[in-house]
Protein backbone atom coordinates (compact mmCIF):
# COMPACT_ATOMS: atom_id res chain seq x y z
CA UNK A 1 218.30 11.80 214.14
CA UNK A 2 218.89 15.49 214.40
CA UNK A 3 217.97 16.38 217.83
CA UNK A 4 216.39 19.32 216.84
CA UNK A 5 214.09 17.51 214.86
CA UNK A 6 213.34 14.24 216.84
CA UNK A 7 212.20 17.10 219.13
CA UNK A 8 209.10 17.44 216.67
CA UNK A 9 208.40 14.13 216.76
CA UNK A 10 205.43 13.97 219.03
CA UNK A 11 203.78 16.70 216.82
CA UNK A 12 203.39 15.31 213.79
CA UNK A 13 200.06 14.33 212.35
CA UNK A 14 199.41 10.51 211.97
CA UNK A 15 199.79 9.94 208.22
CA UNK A 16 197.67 7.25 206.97
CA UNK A 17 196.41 7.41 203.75
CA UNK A 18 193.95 4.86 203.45
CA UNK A 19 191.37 6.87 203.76
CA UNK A 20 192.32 9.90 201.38
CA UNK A 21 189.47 12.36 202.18
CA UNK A 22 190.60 12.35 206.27
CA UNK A 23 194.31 12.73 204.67
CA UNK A 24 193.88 15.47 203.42
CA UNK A 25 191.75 17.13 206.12
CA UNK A 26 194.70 16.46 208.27
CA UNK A 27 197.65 17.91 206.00
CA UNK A 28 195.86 21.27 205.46
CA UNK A 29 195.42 21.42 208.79
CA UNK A 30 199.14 20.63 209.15
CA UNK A 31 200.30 23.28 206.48
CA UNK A 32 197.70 25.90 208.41
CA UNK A 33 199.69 25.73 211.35
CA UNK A 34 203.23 27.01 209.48
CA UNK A 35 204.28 30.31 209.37
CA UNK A 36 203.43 32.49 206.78
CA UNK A 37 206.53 33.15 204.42
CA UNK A 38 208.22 36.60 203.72
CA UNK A 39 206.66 37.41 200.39
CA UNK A 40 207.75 41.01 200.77
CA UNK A 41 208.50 42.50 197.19
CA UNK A 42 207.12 38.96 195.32
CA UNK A 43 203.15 39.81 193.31
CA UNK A 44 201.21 36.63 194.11
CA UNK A 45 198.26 36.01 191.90
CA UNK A 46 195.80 33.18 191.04
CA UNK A 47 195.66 32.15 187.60
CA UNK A 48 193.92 29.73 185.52
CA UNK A 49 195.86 27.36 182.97
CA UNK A 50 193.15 26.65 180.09
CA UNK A 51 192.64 23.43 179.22
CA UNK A 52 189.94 20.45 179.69
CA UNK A 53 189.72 20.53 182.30
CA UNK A 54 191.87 23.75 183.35
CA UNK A 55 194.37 23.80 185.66
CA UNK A 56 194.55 26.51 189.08
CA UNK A 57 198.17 27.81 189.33
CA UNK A 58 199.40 30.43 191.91
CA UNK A 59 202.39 32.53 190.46
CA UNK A 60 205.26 34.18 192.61
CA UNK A 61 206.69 36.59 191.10
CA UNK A 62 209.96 38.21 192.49
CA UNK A 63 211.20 41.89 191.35
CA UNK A 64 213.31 41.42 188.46
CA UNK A 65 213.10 37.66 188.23
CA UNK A 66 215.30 35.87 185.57
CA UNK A 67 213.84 32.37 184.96
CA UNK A 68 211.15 30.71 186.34
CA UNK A 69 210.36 26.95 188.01
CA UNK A 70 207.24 25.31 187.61
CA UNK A 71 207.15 23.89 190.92
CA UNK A 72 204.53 20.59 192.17
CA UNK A 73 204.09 20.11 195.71
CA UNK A 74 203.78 16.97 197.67
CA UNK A 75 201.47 15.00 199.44
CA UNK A 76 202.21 11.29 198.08
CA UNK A 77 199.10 12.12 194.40
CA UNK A 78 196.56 12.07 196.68
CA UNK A 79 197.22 15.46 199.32
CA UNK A 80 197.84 18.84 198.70
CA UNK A 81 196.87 21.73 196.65
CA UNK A 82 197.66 25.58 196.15
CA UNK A 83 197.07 26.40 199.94
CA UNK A 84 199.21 24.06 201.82
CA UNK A 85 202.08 24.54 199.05
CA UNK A 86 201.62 28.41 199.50
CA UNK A 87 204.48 28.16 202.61
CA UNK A 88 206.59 26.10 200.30
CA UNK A 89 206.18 28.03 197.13
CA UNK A 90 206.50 31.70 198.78
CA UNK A 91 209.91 30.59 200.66
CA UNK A 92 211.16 28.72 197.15
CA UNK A 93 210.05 31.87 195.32
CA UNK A 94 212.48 34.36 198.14
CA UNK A 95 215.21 32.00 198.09
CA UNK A 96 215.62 32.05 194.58
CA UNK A 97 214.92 35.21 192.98
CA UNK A 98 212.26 33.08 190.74
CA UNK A 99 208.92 32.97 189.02
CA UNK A 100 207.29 30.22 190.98
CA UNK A 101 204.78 28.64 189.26
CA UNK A 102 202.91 26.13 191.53
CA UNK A 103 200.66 23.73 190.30
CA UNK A 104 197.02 22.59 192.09
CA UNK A 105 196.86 19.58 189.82
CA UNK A 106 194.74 16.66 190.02
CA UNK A 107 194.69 14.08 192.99
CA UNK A 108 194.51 10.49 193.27
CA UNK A 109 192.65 8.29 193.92
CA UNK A 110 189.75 10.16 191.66
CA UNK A 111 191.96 11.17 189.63
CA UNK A 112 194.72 8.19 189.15
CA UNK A 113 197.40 8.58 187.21
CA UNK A 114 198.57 10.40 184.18
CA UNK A 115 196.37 13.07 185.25
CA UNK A 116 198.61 14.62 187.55
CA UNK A 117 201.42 14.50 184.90
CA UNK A 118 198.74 16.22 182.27
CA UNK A 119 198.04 19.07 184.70
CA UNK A 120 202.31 19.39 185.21
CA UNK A 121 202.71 19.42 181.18
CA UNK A 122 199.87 21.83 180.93
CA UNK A 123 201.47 23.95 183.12
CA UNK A 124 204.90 23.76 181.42
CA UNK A 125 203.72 24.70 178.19
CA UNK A 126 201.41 27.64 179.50
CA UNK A 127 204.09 29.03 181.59
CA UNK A 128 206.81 29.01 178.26
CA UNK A 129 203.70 30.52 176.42
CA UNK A 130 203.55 33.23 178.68
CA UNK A 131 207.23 34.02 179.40
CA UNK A 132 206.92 37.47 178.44
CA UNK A 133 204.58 38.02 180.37
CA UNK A 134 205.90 36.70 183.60
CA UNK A 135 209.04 38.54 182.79
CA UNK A 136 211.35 35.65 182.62
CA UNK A 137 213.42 34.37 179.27
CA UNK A 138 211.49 31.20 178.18
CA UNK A 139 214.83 29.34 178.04
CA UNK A 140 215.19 29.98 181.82
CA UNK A 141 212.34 27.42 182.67
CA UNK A 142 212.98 24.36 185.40
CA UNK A 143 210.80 22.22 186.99
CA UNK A 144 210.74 21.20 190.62
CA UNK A 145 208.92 19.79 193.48
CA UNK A 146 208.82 17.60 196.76
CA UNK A 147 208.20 13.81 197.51
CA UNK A 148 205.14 13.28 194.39
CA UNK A 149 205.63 16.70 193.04
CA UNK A 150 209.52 15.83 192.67
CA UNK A 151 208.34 12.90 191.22
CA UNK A 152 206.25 14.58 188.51
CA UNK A 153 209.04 16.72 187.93
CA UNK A 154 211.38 14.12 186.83
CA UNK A 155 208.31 13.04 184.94
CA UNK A 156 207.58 16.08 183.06
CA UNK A 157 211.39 16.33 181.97
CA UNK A 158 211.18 13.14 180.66
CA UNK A 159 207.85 13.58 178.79
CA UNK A 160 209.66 17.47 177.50
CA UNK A 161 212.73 15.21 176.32
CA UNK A 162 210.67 12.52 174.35
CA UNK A 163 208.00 15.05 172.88
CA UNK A 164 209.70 18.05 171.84
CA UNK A 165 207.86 19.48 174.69
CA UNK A 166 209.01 23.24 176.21
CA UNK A 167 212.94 23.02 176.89
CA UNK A 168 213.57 22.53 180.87
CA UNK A 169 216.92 24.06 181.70
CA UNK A 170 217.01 22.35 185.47
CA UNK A 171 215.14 19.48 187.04
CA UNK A 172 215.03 19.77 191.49
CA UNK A 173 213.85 16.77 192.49
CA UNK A 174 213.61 16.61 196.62
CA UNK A 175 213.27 13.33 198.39
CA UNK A 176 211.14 12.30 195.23
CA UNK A 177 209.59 8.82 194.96
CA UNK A 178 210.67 7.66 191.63
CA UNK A 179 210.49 3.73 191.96
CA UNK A 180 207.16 2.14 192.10
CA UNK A 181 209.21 -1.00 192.93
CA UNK A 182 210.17 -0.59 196.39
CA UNK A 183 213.12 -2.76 196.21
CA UNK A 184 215.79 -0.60 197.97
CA UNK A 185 217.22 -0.85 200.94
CA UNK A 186 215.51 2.27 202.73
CA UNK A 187 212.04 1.05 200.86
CA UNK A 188 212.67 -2.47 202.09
CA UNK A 189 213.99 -1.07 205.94
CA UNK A 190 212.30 1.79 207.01
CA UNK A 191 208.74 0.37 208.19
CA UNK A 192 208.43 2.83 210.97
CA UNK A 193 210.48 6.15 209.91
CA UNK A 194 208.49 9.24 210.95
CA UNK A 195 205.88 10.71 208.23
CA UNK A 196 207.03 8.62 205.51
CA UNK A 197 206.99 4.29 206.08
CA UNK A 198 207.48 1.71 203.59
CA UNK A 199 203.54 1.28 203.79
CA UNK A 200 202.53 4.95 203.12
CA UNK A 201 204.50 4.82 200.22
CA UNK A 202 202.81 1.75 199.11
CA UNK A 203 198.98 3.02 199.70
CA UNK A 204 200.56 5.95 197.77
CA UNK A 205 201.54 4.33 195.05
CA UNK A 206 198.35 2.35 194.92
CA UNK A 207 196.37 5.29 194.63
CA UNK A 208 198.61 7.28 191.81
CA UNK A 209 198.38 3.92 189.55
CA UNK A 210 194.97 2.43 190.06
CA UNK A 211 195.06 -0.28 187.96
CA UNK A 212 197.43 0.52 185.40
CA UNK A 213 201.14 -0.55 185.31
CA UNK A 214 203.99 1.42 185.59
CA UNK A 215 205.27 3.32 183.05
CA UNK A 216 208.67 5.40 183.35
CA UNK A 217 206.24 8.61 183.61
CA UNK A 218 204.68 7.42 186.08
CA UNK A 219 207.91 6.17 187.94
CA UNK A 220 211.09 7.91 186.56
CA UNK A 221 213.28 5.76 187.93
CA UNK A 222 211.84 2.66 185.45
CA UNK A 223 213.18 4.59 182.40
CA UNK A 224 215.52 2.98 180.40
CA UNK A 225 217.48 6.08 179.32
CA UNK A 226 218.35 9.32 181.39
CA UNK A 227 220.57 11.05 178.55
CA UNK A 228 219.65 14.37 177.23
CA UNK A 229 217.87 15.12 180.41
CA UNK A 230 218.37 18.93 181.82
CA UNK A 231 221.09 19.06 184.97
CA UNK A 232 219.57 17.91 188.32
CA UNK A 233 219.76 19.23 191.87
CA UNK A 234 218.44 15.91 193.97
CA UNK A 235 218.26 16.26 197.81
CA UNK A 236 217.34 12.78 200.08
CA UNK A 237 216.54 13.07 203.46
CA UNK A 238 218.22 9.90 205.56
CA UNK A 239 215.52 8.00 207.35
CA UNK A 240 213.36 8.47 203.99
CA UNK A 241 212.13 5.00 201.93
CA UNK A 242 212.64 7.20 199.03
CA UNK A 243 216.25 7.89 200.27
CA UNK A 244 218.06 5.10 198.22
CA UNK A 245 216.09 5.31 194.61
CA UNK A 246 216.75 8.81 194.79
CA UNK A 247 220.58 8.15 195.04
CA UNK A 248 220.47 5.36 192.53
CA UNK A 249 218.60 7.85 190.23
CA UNK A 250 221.28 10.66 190.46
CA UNK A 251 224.26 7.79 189.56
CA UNK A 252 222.37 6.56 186.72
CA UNK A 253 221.81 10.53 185.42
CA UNK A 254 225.53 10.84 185.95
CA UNK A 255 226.47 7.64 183.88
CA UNK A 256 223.90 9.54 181.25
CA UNK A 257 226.21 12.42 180.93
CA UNK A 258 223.61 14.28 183.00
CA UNK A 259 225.56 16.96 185.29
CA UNK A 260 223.99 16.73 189.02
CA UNK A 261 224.28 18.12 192.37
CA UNK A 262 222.96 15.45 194.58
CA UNK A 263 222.68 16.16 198.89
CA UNK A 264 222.27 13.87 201.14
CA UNK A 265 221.18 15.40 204.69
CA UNK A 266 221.92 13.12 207.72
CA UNK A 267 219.66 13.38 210.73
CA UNK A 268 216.37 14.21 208.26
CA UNK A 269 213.50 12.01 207.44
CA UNK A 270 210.70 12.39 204.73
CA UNK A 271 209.53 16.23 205.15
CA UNK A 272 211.46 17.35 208.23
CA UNK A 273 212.24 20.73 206.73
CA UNK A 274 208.65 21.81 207.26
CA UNK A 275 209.89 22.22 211.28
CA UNK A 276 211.53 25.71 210.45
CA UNK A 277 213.03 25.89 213.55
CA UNK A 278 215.78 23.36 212.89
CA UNK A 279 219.18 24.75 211.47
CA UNK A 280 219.36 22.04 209.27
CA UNK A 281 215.86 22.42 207.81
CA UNK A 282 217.28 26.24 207.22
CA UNK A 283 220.28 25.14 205.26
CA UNK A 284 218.10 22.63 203.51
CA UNK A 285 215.72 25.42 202.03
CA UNK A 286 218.31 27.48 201.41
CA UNK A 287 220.21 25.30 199.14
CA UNK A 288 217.14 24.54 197.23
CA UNK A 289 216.83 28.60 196.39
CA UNK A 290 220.89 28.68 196.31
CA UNK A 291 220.96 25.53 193.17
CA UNK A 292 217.78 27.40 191.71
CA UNK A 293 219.01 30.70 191.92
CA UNK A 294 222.48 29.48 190.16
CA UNK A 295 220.89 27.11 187.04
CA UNK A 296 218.35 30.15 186.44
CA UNK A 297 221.25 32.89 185.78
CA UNK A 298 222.43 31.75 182.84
């Protein structure tokens, strides 16, 4: 492991989400304890996606933006929201010179899958709606997140693909859990990897499905065909169960005729580049605003 990060290791909140309420009590408190990002020169404002029910967004907006990336944070469905993305989403919005568009859609287990995926395709068609007014050309649209929300990213450009929905021009997908399955390697192996095990991601996936089976938007990775998909930027993090579905899910988009740019960062696990401190956490963010920056200019 990258010293700088093993460094951390003592640090980091237990992450248990059987009991979801206390789970998320602990990962705001988590996300309260980052630094603030430099929004300098980027108008951030709370909107409201209509709908039934509606969905809260907070946009970025960067001088003289381009394109924009509806962005979903992470938190395995069942943690997160607007607040504890808002260090993510501000740095993603500087790095890139995009309209950041990040979601506060619905959690698991109240709200079990597709709900989450509803809110993300909400958001995709209000934010192509109102390209003009966020200043962006509504063919310069990606989507993006972390861990779930890269996971309902690869999601919503499926469900865009199959139902005419708003064209996606870039999918970044980082350390996403695409495979309900579990039958990789790193699922099968890494039972005690920091922040993210192989049972986490298990208790996460129980929550997002509830009782219903797995369909290819639910897990990405189950779909039968990846062609016509937009290009990809994937990034897996090495002591990560979602490490080796991740890689398998860049091949098969390759294979598809999909073009991709796929990183693999040694000495990371699930989430490491929240410690800011560590160079490699650094490069990491800033190759997630470099690939945006590049598949939003056209």
């Amino acid at each position: 492991m990258d010293p700088e990060l093993e460094a951390f290791l003592p640090l980091l909140p237990r992450q248990d989400l059987d009991d979801p309420v206390a789970a998320r009590e602990r990962y705001s408190a988590y996300a309260a304890t980052k630094p603030a990002p430099d929004i300098t020169g980027i108008e951030v404002e709370d909107r409201t996606v209509p709908g039934d029910p509606a969905v809260p967004v907070r946009v970025y907006r960067p001088l003289q933006a381009r394109g924009a990336v509806v962005w979903l944070h992470g938190g395995g469905h069942v943690m997160g929201d607007l607040d504890t993305e808002h260090p993510w989403a501000g740095r993603v919005a500087a790095a890139s010179g995009a309209v950041v568009v990040s979601v506060g859609y619905r959690l698991a287990p109240e709200h079990p899958f597709p709900a989450a995926l509803e809110d993300a395709c909400a958001t995709l068609r209000w934010t192509a709606g109102h390209a003009d007014e966020l200043g962006v050309d509504p063919a310069r649209i990606a989507v993006g997140g972390h861990s779930a929300g890269g996971n309902l990213a690869a999601a919503v450009a499926l469900w865009s693909r199959d139902h005419q929905g708003p064209p996606i021009c870039f999918q970044l997908l980082n350390e996403a859990g695409l495979d309900d399955r579990m039958e990789t390697w790193s699922a099968r192996h890494f039972t005690d990897t920091p922040w993210s095990t192989r049972a986490t991601v298990a208790t996460a996936w129980r929550h997002y499905l509830g009782d219903r089976t797995a369909t290819p938007y639910a897990a990405p990775a189950r779909a039968a065909d990846l062609s016509g998909l937009p290009p990809a930027y994937i990034a897996t993090a090495e002591f990560d169960p979602n490490r080796d579905e991740d890689i398998a899910y860049a091949q098969r988009l390759l294979q598809s005729g999909v073009s991709v740019e796929l990183h693999q960062w040694p000495g990371t696990f699930h989430g490491s580049q929240s410690i800011l401190s560590a160079e490699v956490s650094q490069r990491q963010i800033a190759k997630v605003g470099d690939a945006l920056r590049r598949a939003l200019a056209g």
